[in-house]
Protein backbone atom coordinates (compact mmCIF):
# COMPACT_ATOMS: atom_id res chain seq x y z
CA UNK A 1 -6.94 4.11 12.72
CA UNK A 2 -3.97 3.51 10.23
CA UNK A 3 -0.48 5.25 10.72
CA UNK A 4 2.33 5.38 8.32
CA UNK A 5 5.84 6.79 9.69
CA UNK A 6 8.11 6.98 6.92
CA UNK A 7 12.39 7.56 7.62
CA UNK A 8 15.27 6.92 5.91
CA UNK A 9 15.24 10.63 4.02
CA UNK A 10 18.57 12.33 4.00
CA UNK A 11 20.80 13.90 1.51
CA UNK A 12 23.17 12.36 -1.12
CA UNK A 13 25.16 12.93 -4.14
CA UNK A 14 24.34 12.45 -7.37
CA UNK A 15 24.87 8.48 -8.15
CA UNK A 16 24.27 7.51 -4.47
CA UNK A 17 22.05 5.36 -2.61
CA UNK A 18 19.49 5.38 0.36
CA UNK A 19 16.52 2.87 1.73
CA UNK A 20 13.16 4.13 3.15
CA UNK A 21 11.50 2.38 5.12
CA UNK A 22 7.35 2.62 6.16
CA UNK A 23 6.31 1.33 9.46
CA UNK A 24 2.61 0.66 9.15
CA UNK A 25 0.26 0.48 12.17
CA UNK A 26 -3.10 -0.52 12.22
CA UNK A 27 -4.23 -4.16 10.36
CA UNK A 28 -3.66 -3.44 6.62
CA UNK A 29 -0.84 -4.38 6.27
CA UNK A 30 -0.71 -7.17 3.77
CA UNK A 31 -4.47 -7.03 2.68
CA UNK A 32 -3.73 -3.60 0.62
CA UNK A 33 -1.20 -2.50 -1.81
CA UNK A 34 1.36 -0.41 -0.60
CA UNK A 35 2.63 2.13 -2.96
CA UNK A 36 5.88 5.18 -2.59
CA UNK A 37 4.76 8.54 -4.26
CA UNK A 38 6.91 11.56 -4.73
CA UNK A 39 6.42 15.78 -4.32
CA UNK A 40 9.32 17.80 -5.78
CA UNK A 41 9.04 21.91 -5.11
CA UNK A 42 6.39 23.19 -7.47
CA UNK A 43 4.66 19.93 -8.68
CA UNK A 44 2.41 17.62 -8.00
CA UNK A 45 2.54 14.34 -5.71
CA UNK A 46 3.49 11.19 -8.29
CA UNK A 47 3.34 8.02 -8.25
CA UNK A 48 7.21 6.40 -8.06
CA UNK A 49 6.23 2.62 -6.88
CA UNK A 50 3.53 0.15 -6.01
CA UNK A 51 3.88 -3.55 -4.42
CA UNK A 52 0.27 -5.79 -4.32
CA UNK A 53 -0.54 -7.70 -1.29
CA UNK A 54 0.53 -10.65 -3.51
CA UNK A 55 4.05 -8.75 -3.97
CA UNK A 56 3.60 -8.02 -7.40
CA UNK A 57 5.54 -5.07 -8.37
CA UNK A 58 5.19 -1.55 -10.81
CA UNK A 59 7.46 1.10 -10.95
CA UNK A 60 7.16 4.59 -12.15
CA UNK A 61 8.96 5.22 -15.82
CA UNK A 62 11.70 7.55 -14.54
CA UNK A 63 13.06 5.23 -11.60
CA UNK A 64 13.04 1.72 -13.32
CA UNK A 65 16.31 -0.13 -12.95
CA UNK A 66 17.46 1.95 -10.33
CA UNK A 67 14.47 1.99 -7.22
CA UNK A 68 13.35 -1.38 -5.71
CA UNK A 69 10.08 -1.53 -3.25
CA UNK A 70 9.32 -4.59 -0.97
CA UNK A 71 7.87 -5.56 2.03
CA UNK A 72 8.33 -7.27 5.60
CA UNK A 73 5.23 -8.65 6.34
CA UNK A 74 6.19 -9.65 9.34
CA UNK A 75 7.79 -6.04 10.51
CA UNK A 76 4.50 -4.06 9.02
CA UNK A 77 7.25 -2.36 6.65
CA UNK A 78 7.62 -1.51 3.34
CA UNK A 79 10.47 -0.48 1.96
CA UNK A 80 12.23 1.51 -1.35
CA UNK A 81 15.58 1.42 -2.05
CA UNK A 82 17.16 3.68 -4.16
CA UNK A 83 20.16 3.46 -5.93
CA UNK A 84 21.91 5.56 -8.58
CA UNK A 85 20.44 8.27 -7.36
CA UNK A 86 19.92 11.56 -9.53
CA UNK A 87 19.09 15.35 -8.75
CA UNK A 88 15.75 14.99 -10.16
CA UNK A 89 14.86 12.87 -7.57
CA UNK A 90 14.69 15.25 -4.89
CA UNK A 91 11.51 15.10 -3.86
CA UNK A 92 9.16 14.65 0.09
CA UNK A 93 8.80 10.94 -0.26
CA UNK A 94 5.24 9.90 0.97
CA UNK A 95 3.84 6.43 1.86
CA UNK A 96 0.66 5.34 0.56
CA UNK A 97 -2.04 2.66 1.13
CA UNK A 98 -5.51 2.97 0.24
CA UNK A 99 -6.52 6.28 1.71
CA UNK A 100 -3.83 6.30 4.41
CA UNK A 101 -0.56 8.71 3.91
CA UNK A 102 2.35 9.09 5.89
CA UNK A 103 3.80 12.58 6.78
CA UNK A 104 6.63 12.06 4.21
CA UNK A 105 10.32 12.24 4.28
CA UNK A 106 12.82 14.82 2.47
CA UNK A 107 15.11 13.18 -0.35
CA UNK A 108 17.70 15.39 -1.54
CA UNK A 109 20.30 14.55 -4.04
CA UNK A 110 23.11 17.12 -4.64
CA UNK A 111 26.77 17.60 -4.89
């Protein structure tokens, strides 16, 4: 059985900054890629980032520049920081791999 806790969630202004972290259980880690997706209120669940077991990187149009995802092999982790943060990015952030989801953690950015 595979477990994903997400935290780092929180509120922040508009052009502000937080990290999420993943804590994976369970031996996936590092055979599977490892990908952030995003729910705002009324839409569906998208895609925002995606690192390869080989840590190969792909980011999501609307956060390029600004969100970086990475790993800790060693800690099970993956992790997205996000800078410049803007309203639109309020959103449950959910971690993926394969099949496996986390329960998700609330981003909200607001002044």
């Amino acid at each position: 059985q595979v477990q994903l806790v997400e935290s780092g969630g929180g509120r922040v202004q508009p052009g502000g900054s937080l990290r999420l972290s993943c804590a994976a259980s369970g031996s996936i880690f590092g055979r599977l890629p490892m990908a952030w997706y995003r729910q705002a209120p009324g839409n569906g669940r998208d895609l925002v980032a995606v690192i390869t077991s080989g840590g190969s990187t792909h980011y999501a149009d609307s956060v390029k520049g600004r969100f970086t995802i990475s790993k800790d092999n060693a800690k099970n982790s993956v992790y997205l920081q996000m800078n410049s943060l803007k309203p639109e990015d309020t959103a449950v952030y959910f971690c993926n791999a394969n099949q496996w989801w986390g329960k998700g953690t609330l981003v909200t950015v607001s002044s």
